[in-house]
Protein backbone atom coordinates (compact mmCIF):
# COMPACT_ATOMS: atom_id res chain seq x y z
CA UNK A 1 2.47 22.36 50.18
CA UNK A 2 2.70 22.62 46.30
CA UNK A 3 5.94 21.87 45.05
CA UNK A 4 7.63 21.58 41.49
CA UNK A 5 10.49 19.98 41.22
CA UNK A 6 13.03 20.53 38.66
CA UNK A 7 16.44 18.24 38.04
CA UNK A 8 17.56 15.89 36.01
CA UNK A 9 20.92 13.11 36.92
CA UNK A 10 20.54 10.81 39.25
CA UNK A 11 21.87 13.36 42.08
CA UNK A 12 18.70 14.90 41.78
CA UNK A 13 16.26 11.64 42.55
CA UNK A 14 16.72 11.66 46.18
CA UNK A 15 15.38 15.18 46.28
CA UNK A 16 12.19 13.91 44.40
CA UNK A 17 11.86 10.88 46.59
CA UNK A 18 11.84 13.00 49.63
CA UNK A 19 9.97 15.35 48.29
CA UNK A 20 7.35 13.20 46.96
CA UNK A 21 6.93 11.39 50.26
CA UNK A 22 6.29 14.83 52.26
CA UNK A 23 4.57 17.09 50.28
CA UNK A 24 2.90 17.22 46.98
CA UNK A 25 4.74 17.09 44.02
CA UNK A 26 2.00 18.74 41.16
CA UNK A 27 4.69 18.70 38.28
CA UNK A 28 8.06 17.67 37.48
CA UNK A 29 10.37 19.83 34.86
CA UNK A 30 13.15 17.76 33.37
CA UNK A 31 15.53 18.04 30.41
CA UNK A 32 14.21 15.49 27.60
CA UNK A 33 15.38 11.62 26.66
CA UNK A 34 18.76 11.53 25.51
CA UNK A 35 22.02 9.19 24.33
CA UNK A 36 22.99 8.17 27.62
CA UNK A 37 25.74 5.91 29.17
CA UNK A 38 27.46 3.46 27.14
CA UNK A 39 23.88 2.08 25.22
CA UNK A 40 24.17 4.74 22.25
CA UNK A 41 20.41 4.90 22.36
CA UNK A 42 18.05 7.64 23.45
CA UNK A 43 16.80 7.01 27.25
CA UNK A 44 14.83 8.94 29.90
CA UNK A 45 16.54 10.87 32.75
CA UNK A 46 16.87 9.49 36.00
CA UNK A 47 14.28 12.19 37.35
CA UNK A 48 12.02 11.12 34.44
CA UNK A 49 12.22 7.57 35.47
CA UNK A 50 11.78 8.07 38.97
CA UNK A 51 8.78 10.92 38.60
CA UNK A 52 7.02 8.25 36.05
CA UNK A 53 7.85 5.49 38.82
CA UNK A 54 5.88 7.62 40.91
CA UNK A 55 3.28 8.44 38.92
CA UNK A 56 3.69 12.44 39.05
CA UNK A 57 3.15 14.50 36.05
CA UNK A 58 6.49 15.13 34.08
CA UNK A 59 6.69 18.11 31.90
CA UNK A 60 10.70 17.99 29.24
CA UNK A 61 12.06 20.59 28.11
CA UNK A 62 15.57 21.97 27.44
CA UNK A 63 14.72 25.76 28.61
CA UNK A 64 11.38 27.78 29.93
CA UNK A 65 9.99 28.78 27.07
CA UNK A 66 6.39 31.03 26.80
CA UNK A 67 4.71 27.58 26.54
CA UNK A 68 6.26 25.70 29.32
CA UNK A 69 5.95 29.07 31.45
CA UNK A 70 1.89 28.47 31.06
CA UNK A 71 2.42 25.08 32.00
CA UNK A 72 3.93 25.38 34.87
CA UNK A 73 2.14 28.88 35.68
CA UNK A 74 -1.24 26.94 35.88
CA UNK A 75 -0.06 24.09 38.37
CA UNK A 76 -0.34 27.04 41.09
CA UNK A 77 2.59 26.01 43.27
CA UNK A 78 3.83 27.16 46.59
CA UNK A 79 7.52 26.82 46.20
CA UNK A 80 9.82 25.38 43.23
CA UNK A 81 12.69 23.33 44.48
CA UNK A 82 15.55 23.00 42.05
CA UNK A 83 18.35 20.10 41.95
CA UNK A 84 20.96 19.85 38.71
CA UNK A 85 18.27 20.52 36.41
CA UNK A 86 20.68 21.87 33.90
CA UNK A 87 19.08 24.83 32.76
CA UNK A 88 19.35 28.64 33.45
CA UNK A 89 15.80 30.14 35.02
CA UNK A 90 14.05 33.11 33.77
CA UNK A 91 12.94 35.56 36.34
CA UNK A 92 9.31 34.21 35.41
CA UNK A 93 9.79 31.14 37.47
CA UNK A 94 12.14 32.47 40.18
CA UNK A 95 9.03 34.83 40.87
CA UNK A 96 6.20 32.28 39.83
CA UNK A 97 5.83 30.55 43.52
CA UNK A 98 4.50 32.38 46.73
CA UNK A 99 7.55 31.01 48.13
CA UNK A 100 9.84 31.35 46.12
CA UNK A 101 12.57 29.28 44.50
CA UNK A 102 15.08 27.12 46.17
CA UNK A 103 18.23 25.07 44.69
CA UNK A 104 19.96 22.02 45.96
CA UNK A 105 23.66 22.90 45.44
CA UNK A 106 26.26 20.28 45.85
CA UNK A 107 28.96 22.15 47.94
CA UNK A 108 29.46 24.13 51.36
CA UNK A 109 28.99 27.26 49.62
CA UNK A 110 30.74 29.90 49.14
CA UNK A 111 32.85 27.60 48.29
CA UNK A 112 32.69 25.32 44.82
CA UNK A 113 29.60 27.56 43.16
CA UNK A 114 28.95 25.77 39.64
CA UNK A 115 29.34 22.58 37.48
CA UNK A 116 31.67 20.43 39.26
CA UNK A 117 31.75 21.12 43.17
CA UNK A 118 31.75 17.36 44.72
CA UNK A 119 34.40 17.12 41.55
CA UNK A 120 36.36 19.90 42.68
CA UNK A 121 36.30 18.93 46.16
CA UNK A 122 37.98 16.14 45.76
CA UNK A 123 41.06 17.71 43.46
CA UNK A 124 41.39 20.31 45.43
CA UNK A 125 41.89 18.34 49.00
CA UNK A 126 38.74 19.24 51.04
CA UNK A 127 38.70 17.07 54.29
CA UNK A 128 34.71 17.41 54.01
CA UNK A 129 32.19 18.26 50.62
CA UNK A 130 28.46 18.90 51.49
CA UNK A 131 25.35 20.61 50.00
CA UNK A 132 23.36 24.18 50.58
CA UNK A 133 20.08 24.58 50.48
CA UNK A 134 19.98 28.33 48.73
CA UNK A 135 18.21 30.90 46.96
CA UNK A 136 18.26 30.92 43.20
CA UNK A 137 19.44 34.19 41.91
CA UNK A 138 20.84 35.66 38.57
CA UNK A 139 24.12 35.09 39.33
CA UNK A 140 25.45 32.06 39.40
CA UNK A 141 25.06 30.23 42.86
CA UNK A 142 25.00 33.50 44.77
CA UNK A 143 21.29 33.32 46.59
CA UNK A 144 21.02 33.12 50.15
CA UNK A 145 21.15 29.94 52.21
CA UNK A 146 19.19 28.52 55.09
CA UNK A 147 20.79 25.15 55.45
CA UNK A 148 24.10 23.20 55.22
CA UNK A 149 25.11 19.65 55.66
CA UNK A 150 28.82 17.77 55.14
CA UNK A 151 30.52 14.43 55.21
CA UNK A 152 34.31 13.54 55.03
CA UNK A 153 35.66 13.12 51.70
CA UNK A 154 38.20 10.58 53.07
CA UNK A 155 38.96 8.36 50.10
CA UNK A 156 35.52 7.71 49.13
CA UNK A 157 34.83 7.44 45.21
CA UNK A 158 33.38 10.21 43.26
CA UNK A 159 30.36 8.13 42.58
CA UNK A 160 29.98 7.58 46.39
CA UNK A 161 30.27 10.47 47.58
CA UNK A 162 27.90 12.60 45.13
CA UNK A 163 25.39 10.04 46.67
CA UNK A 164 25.70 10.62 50.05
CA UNK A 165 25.96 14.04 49.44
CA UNK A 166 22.75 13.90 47.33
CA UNK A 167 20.89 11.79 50.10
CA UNK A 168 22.17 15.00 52.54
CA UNK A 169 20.51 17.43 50.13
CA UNK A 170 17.07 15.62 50.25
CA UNK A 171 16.90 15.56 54.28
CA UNK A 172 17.93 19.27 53.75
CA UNK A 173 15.20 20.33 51.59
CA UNK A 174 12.15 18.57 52.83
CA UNK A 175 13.43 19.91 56.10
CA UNK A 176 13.90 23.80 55.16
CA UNK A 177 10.87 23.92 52.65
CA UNK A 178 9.39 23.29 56.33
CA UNK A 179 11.09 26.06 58.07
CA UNK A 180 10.26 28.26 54.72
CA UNK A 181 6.40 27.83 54.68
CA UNK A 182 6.77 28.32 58.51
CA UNK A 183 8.32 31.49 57.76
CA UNK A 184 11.00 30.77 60.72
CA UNK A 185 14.17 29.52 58.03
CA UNK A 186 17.24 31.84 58.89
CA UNK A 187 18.89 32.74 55.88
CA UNK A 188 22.69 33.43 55.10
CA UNK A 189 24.61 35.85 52.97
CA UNK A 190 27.61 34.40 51.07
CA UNK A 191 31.01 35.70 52.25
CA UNK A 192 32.06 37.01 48.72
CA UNK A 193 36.25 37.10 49.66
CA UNK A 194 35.74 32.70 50.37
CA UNK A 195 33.65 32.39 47.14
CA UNK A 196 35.33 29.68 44.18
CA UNK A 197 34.37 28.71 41.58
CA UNK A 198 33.96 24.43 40.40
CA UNK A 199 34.41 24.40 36.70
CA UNK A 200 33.13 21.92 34.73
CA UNK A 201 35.98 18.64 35.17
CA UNK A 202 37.42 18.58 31.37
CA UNK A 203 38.98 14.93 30.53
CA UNK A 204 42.58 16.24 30.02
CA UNK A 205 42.64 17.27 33.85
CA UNK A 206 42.05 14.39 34.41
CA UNK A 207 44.82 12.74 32.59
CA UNK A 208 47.35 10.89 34.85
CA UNK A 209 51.21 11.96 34.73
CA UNK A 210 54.19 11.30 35.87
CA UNK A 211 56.14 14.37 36.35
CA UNK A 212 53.34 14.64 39.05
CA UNK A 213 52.98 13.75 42.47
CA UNK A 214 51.23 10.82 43.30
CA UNK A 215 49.11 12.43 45.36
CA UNK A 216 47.39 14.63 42.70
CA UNK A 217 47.14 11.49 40.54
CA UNK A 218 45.25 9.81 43.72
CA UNK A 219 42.70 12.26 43.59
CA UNK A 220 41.89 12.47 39.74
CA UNK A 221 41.51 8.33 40.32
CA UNK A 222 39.02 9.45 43.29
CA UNK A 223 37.14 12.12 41.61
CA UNK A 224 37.25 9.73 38.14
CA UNK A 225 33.32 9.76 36.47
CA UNK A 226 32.68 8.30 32.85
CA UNK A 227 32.68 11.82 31.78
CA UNK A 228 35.98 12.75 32.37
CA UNK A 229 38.25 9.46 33.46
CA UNK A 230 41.11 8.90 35.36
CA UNK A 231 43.59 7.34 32.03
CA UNK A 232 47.16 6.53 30.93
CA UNK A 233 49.15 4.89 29.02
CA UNK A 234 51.42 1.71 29.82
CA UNK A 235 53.28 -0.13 27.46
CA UNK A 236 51.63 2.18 24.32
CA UNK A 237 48.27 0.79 26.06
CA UNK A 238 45.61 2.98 26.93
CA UNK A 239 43.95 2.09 30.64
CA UNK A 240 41.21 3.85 32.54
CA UNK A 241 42.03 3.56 36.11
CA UNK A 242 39.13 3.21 38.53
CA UNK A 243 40.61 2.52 41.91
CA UNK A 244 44.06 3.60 43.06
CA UNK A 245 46.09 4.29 46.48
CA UNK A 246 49.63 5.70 47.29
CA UNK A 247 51.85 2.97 47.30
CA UNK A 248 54.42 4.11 50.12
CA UNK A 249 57.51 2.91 48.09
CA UNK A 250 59.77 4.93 45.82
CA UNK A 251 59.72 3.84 42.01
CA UNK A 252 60.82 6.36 39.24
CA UNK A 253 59.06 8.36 37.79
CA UNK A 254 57.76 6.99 34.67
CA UNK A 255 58.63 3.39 35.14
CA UNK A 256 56.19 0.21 36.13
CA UNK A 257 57.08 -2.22 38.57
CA UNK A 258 54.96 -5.21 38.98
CA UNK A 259 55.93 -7.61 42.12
CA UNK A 260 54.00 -9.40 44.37
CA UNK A 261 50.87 -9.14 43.21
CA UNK A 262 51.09 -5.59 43.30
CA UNK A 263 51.20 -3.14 40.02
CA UNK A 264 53.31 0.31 40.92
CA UNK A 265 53.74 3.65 38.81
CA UNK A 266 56.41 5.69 39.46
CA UNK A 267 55.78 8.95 39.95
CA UNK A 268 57.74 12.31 40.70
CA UNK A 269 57.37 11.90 44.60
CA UNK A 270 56.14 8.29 44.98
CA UNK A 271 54.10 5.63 43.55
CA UNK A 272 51.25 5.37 42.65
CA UNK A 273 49.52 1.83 43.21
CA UNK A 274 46.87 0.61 40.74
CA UNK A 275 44.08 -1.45 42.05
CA UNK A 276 40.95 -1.49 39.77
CA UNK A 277 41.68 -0.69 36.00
CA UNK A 278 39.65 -0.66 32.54
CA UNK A 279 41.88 -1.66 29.38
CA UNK A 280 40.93 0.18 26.20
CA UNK A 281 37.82 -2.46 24.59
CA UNK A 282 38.18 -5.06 27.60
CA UNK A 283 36.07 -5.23 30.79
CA UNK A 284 36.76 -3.80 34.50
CA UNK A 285 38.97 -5.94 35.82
CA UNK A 286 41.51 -5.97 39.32
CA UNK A 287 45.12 -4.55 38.60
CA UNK A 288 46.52 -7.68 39.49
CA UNK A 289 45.10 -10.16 36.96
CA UNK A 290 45.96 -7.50 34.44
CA UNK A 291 49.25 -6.92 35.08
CA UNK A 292 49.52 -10.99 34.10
CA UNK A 293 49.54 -10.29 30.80
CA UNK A 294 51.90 -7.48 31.10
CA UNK A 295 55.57 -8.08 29.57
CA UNK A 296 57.64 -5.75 32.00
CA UNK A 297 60.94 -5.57 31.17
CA UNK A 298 61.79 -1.79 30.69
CA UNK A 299 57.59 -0.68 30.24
CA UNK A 300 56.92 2.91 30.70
CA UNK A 301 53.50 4.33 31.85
CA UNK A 302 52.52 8.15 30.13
CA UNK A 303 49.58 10.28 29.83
CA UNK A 304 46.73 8.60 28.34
């Protein structure tokens, strides 16, 4: 089977691997190099990398336009297989493949269609996030589906779980584009009254507070990314919190307690324990070692 493959982060890379290793990949469609990460200088995308790695044509670009269309058009594919490319599809390439176009989308849909699912997931309190393998359609994450797969959220870190659900999504597509050429994939409407929606994650979300529970501050520290951290303020300090648990004691809400080792913030229900932290211009570091250089007497902790 012909495939193009179209994505760009590094959610999308297992997709390619798999893909690469089953069928044959004739062209890969990425967005171009940009600033990424903390270098400030312009680099490829993680598909780019991976799909040069590999040795498989790459063809950037920000949108299909008339000239990538001909591109693409004359690498006479079978199916194109879509994962966070990052770009809306004309009805040119939905309709360019014999097969058709497929999407790896990172949620149990109908639940979490859009930017942020895995993101959302985690905010919102799902015991499990997971992937579809759909139709693309006009509307936004609305096509049909033919496969799902989950794992428990549990308390694993954004970062961790988009890969394993990413790794999910590749076993998932190299196994339906086999059911697909077959012609023997069962597809699945979307129940429209379950649909939500993941919006992108903006960074004041994301902002730890006080007057909340600690709960709800947990799970911004879980579903944390560089895009939009988990932050606050202690002692007129800002500090980017990376790893964080419920501390099962009562402190109030607003005030720092350091003892034993252990570095609380007192929130409306609870505490909130810090265990991994970033100070503003200093390295990652545990909470412990910097809560040594913390002068405690009467600190207060705010939103960042």
């Amino acid at each position: 089977m012909r495939v193009i493959f179209m994505g760009t982060p590094e959610f999308a890379v297992p997709s390619l691997v798999a893909l690469d290793e089953a069928y044959d990949v004739v062209g890969v469609v990425t967005r171009p190099d940009a600033v990424r990460g903390r270098g400030k200088r312009l680099e490829p995308s993680p598909v780019k990398a991976e799909a040069q790695a590999r040795d498989l044509r790459v063809i950037e670009a920000n949108r299909i336009t008339p000239e990538v269309l001909v591109v693409l058009s004359e690498l006479d594919a079978d199916i194109v297989c879509v994962a966070a490319y990052g770009c809306i599809l004309p009805d040119s390439v939905l309709a360019m493949a014999p097969l058709g176009c497929v999407n790896v989308h990172a949620s149990l849909l109908p639940r979490w269609r859009g930017a942020a699912p895995v993101q959302r997931a985690i905010l919102a309190g799902d015991e499990r996030a997971g992937v579809s393998i759909m139709r693309v359609v006009h509307e936004l994450d609305a096509g049909v589906y033919c496969a799902q797969a989950s794992t428990e959220v549990a308390d694993k870190p954004c970062g961790q779980l988009m890969a394993e659900v990413a790794e999910l999504g590749a076993h998932a597509l190299v196994s339906s584009l086999a059911d697909i050429e077959a012609g023997r994939a069962t597809w699945t409407e979307q129940d429209a009254s379950l649909v939500t929606y993941a919006h992108k994650v903006e960074k004041a979300e994301m902002r730890l507070d006080a007057a909340d529970g600690w709960l709800e501050n947990v799970r911004r520290v879980q579903a944390s990314t560089d895009a939009a951290p988990a932050r606050c303020v202690v002692g007129g300090r800002g500090l980017r919190v990376l790893r964080a648990t419920a501390a099962g004691e009562s402190v109030s809400a607003g005030d720092v307690r350091v003892a034993r080792g252990r570095v609380l913030l007192g929130c409306a229900d609870g505490a909130l324990e810090l265990l991994e932290v970033k100070p503003d211009g200093k390295r990652e570091m545990d909470a412990r070692s910097w809560a040594a250089g913390l002068r405690v007497d009467q600190i207060r902790w705010e939103r960042g």
